[in-house]
PDB file of N, CA and C in Angstrom:
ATOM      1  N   UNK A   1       0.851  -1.169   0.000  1.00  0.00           N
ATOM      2  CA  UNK A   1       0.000   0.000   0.000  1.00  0.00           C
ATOM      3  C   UNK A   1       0.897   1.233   0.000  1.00  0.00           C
ATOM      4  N   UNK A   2       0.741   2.033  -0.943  1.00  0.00           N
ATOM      5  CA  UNK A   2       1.431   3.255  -1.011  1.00  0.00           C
ATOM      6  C   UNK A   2       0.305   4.592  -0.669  1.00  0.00           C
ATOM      7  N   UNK A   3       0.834   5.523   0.146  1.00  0.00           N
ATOM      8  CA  UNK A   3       0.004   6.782   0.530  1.00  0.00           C
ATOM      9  C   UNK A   3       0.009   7.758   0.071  1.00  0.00           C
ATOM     10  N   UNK A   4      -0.633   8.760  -0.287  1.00  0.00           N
ATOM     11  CA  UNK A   4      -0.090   9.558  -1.297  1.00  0.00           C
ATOM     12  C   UNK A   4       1.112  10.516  -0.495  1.00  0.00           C
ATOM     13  N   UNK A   5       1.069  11.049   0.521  1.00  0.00           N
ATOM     14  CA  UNK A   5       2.225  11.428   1.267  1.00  0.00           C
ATOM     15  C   UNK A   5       3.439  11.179   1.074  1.00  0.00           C
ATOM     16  N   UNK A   6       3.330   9.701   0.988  1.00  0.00           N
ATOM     17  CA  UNK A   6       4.673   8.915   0.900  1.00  0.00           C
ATOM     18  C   UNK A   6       5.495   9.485  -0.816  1.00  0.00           C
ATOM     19  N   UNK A   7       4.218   9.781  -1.143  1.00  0.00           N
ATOM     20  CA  UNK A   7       5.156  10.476  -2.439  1.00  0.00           C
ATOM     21  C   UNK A   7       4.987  11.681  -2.835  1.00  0.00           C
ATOM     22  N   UNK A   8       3.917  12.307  -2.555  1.00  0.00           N
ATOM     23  CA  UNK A   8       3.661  13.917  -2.964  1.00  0.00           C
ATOM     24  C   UNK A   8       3.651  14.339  -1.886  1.00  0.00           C
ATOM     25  N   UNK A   9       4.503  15.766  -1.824  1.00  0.00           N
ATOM     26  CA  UNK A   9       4.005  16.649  -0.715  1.00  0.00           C
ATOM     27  C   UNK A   9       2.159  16.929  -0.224  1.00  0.00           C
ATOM     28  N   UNK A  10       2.403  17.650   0.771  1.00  0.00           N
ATOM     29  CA  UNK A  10       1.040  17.898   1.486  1.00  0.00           C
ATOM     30  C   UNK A  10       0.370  18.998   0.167  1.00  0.00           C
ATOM     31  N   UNK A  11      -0.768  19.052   0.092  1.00  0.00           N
ATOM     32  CA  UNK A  11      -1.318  19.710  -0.909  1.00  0.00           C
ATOM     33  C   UNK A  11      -1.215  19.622  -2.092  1.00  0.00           C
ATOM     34  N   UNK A  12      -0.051  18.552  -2.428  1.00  0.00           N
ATOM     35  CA  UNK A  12      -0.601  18.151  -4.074  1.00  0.00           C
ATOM     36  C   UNK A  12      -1.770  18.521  -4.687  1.00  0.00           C
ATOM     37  N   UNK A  13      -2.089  18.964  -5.779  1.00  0.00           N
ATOM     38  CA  UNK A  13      -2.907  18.864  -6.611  1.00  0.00           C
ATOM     39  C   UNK A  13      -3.451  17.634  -6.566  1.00  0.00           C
ATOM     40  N   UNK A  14      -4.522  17.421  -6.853  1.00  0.00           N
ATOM     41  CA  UNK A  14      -5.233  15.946  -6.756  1.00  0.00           C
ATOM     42  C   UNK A  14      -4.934  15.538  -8.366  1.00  0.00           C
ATOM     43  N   UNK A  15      -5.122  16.139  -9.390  1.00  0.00           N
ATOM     44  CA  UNK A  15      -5.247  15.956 -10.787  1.00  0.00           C
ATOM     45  C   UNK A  15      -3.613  15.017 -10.819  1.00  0.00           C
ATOM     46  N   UNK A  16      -2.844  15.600 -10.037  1.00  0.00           N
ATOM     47  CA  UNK A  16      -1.547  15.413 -10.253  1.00  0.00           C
ATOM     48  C   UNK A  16      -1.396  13.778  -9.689  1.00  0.00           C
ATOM     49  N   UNK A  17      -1.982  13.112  -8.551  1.00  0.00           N
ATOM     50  CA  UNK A  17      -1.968  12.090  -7.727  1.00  0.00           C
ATOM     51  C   UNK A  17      -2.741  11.199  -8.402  1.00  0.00           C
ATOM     52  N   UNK A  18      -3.340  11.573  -8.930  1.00  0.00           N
ATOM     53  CA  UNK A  18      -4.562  10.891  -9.806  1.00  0.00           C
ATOM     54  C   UNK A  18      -4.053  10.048 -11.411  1.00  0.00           C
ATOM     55  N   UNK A  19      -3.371  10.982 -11.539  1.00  0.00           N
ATOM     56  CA  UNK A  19      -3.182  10.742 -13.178  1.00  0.00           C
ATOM     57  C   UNK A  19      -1.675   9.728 -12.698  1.00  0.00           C
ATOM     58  N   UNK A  20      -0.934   9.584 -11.855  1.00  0.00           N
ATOM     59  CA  UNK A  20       0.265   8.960 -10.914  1.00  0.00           C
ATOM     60  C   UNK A  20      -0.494   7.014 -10.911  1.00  0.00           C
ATOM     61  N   UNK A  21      -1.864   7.440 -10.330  1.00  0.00           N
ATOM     62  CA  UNK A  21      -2.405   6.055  -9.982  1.00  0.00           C
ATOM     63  C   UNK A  21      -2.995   5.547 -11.115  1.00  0.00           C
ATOM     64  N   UNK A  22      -3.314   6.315 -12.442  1.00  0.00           N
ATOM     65  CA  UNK A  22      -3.356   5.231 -13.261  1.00  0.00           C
ATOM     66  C   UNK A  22      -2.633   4.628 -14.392  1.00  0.00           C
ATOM     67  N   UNK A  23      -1.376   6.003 -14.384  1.00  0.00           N
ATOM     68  CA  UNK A  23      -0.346   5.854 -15.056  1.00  0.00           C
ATOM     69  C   UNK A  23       0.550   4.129 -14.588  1.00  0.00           C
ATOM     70  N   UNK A  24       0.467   4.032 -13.332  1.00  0.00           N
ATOM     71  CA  UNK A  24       1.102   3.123 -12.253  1.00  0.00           C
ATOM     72  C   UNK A  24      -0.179   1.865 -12.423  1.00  0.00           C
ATOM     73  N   UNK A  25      -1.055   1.663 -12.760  1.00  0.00           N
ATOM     74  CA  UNK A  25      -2.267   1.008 -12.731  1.00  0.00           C
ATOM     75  C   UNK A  25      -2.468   0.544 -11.247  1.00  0.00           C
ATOM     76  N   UNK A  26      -2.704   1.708 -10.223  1.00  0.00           N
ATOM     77  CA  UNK A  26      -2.949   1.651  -9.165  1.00  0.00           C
ATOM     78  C   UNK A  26      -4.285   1.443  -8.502  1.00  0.00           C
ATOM     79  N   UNK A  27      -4.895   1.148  -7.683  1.00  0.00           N
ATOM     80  CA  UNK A  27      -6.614   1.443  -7.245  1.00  0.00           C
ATOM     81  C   UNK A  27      -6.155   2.420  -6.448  1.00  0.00           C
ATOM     82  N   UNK A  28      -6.906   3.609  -6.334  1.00  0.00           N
ATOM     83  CA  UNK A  28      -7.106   4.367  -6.110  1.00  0.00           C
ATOM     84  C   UNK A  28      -8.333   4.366  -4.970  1.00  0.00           C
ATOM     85  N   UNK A  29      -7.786   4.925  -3.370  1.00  0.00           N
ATOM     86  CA  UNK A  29      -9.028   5.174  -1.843  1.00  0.00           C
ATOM     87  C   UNK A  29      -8.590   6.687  -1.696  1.00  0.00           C
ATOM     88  N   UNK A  30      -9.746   7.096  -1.859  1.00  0.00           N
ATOM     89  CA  UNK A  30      -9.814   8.566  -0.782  1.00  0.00           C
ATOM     90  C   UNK A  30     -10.823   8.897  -0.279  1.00  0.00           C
ATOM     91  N   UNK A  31     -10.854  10.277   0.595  1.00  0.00           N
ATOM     92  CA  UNK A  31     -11.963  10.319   0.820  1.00  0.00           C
ATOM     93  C   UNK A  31     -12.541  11.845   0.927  1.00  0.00           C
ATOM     94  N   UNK A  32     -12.227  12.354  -0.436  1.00  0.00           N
ATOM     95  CA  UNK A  32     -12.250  13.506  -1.012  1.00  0.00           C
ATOM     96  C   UNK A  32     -13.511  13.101  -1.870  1.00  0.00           C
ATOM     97  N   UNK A  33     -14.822  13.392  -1.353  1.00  0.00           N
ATOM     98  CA  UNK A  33     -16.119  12.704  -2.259  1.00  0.00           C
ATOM     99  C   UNK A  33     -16.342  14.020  -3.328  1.00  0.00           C
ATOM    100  N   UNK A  34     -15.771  14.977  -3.152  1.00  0.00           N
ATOM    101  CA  UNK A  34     -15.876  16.214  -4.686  1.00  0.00           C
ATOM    102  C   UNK A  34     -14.587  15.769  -5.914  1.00  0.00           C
ATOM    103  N   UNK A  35     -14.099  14.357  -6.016  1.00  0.00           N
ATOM    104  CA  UNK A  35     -13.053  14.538  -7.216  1.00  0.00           C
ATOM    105  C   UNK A  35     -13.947  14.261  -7.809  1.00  0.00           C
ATOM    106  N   UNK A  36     -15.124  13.146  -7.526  1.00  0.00           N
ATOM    107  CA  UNK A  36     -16.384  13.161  -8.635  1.00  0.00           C
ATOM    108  C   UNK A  36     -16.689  14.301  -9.574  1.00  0.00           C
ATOM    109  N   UNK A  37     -16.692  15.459  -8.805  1.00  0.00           N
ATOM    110  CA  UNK A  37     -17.564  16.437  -9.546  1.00  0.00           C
ATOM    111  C   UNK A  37     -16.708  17.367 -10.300  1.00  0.00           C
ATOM    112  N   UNK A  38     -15.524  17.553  -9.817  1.00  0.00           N
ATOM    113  CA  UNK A  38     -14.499  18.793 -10.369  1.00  0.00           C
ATOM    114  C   UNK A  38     -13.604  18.427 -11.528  1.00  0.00           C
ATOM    115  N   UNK A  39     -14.237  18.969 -12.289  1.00  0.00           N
ATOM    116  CA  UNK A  39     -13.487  18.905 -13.586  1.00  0.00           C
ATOM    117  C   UNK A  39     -11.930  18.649 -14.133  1.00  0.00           C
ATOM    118  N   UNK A  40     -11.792  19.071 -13.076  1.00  0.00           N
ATOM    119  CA  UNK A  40      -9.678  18.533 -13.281  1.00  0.00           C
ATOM    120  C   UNK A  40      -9.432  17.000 -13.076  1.00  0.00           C
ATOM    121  N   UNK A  41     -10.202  16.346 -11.790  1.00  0.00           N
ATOM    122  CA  UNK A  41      -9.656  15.528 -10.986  1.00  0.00           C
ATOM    123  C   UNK A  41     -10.862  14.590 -12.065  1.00  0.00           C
ATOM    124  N   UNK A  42     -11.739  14.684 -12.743  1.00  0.00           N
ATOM    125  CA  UNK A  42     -12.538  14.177 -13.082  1.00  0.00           C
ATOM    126  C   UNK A  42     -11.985  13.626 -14.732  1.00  0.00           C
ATOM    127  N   UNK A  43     -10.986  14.863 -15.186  1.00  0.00           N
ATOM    128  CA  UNK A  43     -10.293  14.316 -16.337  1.00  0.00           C
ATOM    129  C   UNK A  43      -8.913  13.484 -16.326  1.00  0.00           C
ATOM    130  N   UNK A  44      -8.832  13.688 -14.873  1.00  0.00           N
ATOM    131  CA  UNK A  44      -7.271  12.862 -14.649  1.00  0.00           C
ATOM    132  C   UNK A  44      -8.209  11.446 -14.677  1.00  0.00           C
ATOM    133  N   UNK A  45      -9.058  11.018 -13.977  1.00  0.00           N
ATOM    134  CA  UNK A  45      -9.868   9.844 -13.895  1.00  0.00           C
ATOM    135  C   UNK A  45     -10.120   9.227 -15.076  1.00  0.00           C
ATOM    136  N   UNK A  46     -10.870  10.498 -16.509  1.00  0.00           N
ATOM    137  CA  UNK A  46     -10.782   9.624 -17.322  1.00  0.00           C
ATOM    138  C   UNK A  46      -9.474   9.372 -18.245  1.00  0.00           C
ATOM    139  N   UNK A  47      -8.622   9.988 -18.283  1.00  0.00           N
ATOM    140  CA  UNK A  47      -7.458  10.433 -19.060  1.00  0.00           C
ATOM    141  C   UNK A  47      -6.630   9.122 -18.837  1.00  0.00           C
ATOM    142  N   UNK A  48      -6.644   8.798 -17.713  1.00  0.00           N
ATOM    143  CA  UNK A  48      -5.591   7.788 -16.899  1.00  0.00           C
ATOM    144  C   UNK A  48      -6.138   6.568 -16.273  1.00  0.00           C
ATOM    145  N   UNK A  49      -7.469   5.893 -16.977  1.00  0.00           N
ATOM    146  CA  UNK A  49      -7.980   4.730 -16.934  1.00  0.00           C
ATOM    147  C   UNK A  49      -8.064   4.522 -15.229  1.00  0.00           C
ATOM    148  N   UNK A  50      -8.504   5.675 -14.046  1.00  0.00           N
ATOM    149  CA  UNK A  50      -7.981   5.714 -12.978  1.00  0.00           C
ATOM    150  C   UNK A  50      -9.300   4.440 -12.551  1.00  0.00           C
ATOM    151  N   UNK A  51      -9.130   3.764 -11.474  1.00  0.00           N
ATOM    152  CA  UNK A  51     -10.251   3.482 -10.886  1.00  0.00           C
ATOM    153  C   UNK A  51      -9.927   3.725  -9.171  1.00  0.00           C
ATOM    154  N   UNK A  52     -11.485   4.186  -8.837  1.00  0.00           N
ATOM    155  CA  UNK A  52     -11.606   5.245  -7.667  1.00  0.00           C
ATOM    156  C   UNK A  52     -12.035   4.811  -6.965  1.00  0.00           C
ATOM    157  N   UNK A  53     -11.741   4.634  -5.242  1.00  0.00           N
ATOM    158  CA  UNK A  53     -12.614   4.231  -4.248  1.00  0.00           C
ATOM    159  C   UNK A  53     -13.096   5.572  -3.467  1.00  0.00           C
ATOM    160  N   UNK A  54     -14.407   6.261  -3.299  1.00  0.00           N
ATOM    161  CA  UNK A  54     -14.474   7.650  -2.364  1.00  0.00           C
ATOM    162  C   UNK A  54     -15.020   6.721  -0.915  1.00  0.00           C
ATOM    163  N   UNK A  55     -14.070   6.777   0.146  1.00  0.00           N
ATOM    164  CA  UNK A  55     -14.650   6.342   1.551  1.00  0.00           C
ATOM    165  C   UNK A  55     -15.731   7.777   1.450  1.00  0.00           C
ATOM    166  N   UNK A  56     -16.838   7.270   1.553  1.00  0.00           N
ATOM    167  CA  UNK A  56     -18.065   8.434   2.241  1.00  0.00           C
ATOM    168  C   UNK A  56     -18.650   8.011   3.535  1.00  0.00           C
ATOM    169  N   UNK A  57     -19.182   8.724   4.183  1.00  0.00           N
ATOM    170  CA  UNK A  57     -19.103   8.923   6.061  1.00  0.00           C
ATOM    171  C   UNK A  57     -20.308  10.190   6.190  1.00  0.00           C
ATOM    172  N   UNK A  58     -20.953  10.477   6.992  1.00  0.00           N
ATOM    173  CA  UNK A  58     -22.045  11.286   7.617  1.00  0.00           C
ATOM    174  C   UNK A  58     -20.931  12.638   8.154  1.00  0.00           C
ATOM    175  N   UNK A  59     -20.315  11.942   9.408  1.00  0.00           N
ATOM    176  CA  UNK A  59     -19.213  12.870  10.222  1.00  0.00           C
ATOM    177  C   UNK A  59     -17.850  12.767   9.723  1.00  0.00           C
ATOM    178  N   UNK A  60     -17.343  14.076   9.732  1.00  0.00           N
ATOM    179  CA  UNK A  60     -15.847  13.448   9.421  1.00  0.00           C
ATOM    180  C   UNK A  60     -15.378  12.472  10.119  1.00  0.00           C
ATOM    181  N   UNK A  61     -14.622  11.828   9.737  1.00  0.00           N
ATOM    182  CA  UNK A  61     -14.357  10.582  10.354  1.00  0.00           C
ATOM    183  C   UNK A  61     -12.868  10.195  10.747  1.00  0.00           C
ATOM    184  N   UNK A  62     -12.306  10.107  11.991  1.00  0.00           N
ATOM    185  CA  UNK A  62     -10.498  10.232  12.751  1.00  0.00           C
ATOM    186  C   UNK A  62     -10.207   8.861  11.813  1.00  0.00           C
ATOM    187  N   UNK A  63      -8.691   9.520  11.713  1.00  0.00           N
ATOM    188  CA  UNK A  63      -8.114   8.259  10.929  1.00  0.00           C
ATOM    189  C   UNK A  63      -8.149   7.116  11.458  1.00  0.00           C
ATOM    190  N   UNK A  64      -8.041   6.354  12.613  1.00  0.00           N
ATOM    191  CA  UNK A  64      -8.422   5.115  12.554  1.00  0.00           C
ATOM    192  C   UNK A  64      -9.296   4.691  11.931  1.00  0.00           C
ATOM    193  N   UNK A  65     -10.577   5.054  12.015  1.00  0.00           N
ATOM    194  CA  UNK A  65     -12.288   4.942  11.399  1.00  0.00           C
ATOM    195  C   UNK A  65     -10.963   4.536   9.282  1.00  0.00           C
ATOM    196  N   UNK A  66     -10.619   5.880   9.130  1.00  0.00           N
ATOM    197  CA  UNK A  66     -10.812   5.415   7.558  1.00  0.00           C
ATOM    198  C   UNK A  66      -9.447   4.432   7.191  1.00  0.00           C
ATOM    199  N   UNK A  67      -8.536   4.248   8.209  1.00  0.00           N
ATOM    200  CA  UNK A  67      -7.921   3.071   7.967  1.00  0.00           C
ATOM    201  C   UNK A  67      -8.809   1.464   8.385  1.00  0.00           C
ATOM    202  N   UNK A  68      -9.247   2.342   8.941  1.00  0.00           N
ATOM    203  CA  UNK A  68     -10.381   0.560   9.115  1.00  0.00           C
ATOM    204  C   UNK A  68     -11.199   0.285   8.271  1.00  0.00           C
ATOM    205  N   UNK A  69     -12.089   1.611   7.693  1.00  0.00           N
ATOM    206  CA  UNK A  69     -13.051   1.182   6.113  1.00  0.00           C
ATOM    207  C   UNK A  69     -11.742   0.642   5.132  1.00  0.00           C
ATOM    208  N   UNK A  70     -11.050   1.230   5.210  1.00  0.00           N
ATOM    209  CA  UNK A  70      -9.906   0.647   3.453  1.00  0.00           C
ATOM    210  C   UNK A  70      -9.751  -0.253   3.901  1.00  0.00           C
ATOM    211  N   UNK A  71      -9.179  -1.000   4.708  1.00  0.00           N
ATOM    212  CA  UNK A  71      -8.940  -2.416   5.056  1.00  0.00           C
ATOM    213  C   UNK A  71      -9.617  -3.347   5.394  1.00  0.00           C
ATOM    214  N   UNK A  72     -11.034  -3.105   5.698  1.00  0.00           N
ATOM    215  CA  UNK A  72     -12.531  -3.919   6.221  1.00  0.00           C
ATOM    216  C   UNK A  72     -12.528  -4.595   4.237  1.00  0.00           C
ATOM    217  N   UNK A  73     -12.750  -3.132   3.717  1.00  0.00           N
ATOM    218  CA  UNK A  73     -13.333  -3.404   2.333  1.00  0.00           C
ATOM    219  C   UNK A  73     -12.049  -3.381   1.131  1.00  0.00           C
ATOM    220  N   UNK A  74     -11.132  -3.502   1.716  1.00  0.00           N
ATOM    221  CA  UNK A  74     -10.246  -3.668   0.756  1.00  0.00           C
ATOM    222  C   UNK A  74     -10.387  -5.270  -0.370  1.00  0.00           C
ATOM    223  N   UNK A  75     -10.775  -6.250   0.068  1.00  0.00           N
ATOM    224  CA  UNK A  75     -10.492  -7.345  -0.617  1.00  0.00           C
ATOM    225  C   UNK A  75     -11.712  -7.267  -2.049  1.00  0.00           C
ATOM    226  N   UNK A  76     -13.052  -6.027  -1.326  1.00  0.00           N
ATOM    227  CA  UNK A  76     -13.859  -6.291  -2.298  1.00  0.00           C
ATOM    228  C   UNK A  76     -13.784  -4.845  -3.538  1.00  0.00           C
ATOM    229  N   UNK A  77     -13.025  -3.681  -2.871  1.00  0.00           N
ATOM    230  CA  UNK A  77     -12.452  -3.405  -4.090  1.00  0.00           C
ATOM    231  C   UNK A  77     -11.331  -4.002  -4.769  1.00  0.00           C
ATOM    232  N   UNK A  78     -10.423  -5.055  -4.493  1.00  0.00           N
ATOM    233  CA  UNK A  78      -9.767  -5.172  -5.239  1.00  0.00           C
ATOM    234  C   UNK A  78     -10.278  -5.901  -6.864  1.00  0.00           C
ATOM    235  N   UNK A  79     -11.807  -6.413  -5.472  1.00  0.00           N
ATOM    236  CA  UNK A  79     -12.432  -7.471  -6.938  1.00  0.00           C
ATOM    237  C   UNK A  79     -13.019  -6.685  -8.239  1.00  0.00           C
ATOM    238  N   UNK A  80     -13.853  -5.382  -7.526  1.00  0.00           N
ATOM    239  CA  UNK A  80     -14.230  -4.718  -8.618  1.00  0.00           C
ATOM    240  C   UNK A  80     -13.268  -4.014  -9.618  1.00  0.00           C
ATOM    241  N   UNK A  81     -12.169  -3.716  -9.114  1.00  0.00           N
ATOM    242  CA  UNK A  81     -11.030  -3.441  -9.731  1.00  0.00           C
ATOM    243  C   UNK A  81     -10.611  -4.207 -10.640  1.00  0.00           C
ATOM    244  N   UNK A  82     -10.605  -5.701 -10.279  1.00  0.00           N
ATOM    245  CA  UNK A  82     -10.253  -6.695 -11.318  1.00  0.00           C
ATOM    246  C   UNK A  82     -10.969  -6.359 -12.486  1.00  0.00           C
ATOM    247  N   UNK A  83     -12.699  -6.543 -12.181  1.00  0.00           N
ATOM    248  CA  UNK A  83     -14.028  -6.533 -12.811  1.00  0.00           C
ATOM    249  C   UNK A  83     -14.642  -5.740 -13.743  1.00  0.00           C
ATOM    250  N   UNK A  84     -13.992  -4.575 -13.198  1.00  0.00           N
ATOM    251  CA  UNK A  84     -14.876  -3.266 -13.515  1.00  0.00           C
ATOM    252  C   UNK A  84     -14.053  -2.524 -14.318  1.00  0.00           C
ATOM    253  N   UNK A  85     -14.674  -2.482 -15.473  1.00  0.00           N
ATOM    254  CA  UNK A  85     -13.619  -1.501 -16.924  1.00  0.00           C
ATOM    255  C   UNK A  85     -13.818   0.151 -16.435  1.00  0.00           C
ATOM    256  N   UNK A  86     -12.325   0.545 -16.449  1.00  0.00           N
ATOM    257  CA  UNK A  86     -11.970   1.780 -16.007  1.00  0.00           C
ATOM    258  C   UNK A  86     -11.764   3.009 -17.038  1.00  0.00           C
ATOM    259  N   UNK A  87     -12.057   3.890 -16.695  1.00  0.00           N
ATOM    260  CA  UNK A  87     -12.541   4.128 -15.404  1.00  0.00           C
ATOM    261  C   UNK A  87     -13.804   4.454 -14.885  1.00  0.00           C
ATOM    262  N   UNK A  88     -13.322   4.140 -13.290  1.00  0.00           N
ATOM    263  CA  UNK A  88     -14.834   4.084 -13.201  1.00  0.00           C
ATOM    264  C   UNK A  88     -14.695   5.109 -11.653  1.00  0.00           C
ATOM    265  N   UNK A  89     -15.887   5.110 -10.774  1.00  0.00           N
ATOM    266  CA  UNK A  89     -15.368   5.735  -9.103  1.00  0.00           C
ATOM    267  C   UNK A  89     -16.474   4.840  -8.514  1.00  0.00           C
ATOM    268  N   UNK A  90     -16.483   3.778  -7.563  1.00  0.00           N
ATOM    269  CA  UNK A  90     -17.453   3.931  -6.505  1.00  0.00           C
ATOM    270  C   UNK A  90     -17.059   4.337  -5.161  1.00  0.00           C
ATOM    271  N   UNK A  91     -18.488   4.518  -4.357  1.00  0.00           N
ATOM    272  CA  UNK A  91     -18.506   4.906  -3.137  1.00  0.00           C
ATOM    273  C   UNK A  91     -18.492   3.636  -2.465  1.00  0.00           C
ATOM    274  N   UNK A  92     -17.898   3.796  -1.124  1.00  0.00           N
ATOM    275  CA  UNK A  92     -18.141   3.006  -0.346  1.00  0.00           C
ATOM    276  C   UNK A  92     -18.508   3.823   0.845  1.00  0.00           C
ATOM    277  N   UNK A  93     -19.607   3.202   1.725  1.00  0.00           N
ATOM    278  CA  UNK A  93     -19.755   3.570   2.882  1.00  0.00           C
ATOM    279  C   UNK A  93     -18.886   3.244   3.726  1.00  0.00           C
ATOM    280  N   UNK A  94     -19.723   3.819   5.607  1.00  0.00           N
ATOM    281  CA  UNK A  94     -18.605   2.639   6.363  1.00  0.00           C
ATOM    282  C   UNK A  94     -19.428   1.457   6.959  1.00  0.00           C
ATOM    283  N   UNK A  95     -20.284   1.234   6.139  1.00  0.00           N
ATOM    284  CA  UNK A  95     -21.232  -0.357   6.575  1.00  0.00           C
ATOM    285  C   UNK A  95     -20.798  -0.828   5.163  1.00  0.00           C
ATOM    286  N   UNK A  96     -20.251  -0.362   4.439  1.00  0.00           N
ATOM    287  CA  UNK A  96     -19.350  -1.137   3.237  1.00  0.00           C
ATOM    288  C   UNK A  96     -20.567  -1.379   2.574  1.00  0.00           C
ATOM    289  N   UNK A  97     -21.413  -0.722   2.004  1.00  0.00           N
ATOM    290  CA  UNK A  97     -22.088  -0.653   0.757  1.00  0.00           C
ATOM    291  C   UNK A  97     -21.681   0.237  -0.395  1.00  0.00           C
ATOM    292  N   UNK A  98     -21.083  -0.612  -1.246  1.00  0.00           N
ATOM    293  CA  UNK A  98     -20.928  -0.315  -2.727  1.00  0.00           C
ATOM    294  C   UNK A  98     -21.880   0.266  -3.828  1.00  0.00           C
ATOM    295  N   UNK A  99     -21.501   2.145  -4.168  1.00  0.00           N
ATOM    296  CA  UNK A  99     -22.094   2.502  -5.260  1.00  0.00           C
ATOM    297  C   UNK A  99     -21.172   2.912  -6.598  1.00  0.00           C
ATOM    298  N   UNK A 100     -21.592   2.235  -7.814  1.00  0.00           N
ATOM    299  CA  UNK A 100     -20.703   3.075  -9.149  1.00  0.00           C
ATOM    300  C   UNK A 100     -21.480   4.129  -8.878  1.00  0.00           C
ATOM    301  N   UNK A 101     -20.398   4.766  -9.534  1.00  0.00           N
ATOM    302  CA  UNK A 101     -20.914   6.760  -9.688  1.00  0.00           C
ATOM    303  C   UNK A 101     -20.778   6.523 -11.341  1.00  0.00           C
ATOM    304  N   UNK A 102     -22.198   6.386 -11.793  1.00  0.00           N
ATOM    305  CA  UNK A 102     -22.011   6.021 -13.309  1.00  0.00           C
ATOM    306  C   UNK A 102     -21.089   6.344 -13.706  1.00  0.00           C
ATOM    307  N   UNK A 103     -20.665   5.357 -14.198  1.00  0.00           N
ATOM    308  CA  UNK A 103     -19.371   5.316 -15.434  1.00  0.00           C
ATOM    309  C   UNK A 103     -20.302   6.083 -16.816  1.00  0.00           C
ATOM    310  N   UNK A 104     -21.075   6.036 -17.245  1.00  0.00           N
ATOM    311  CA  UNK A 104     -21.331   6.822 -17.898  1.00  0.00           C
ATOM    312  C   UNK A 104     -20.992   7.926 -17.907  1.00  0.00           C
ATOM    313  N   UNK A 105     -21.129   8.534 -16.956  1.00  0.00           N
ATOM    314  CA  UNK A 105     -21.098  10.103 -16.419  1.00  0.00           C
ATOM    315  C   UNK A 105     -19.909  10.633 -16.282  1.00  0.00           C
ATOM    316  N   UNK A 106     -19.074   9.879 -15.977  1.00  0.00           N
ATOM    317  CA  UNK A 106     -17.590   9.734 -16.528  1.00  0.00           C
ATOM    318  C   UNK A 106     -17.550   9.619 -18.212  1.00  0.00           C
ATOM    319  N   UNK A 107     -17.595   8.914 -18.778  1.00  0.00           N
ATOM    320  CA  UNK A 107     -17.476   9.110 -19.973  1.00  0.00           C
ATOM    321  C   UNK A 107     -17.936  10.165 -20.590  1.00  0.00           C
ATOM    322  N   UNK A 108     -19.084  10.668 -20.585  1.00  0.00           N
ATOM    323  CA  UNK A 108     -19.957  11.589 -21.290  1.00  0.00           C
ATOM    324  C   UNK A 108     -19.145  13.198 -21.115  1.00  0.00           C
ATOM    325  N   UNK A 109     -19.471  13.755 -22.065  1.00  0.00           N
ATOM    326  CA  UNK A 109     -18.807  15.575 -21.493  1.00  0.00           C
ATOM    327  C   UNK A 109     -19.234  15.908 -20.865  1.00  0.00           C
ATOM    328  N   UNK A 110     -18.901  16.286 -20.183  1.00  0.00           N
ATOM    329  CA  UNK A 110     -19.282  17.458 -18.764  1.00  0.00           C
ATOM    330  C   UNK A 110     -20.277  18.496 -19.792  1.00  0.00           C
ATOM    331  N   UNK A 111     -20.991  18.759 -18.600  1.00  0.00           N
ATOM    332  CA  UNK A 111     -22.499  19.642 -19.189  1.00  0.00           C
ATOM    333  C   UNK A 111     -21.705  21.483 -19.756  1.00  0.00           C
ATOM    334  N   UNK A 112     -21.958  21.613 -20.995  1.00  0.00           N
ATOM    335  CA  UNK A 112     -21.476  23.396 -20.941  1.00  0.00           C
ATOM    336  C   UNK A 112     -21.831  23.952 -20.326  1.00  0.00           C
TER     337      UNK A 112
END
């Protein structure tokens, strides 16, 4: 498991970390639930075949909590990862229910 820390400074650009994990054919956990929507981080996703895990949560949630969702549910993203033609993003909760964030919607242009 590599962190993004471990290789980019603090505040990286996300576009920049992003386009890293699929250049690397990495799976990709965060828990930044707006790379969905923002247009940079959204073209590194499709640009770079990225596939995305967003941990989503009610409260922010102390790092133990989101080292325990990545590792509770790690074995079953790795499967969709196998599975699932990239790119793609789902959510995971922390009762570990799995949503795609249409891959369509990824593919398609962003609205003018």
């Amino acid at each position: 498991m590599v962190f993004k820390h471990d290789i980019f400074a603090p505040g990286t650009d996300d576009s920049i970390w992003l386009r890293k994990v699929g250049v690397e054919g990495w799976l990709g956990i965060t828990r930044d639930r707006h790379i969905r929507i923002r247009p940079g981080e959204r073209s590194a996703i499709m640009e770079n075949d990225v596939g995305c895990f967003i941990l989503t949560y009610k409260e922010n949630p102390r790092k133990p909590e989101i080292v325990r969702m990545a590792f509770d549910y790690l074995p079953e993203m790795e499967e969709k990862f196998r599975t699932t033609a990239r790119p793609f993003i789902y959510t995971v909760t922390k009762n570990g229910h799995f949503t795609e964030y249409a891959q369509r919607r990824l593919r398609a242009s962003p609205p003018p």
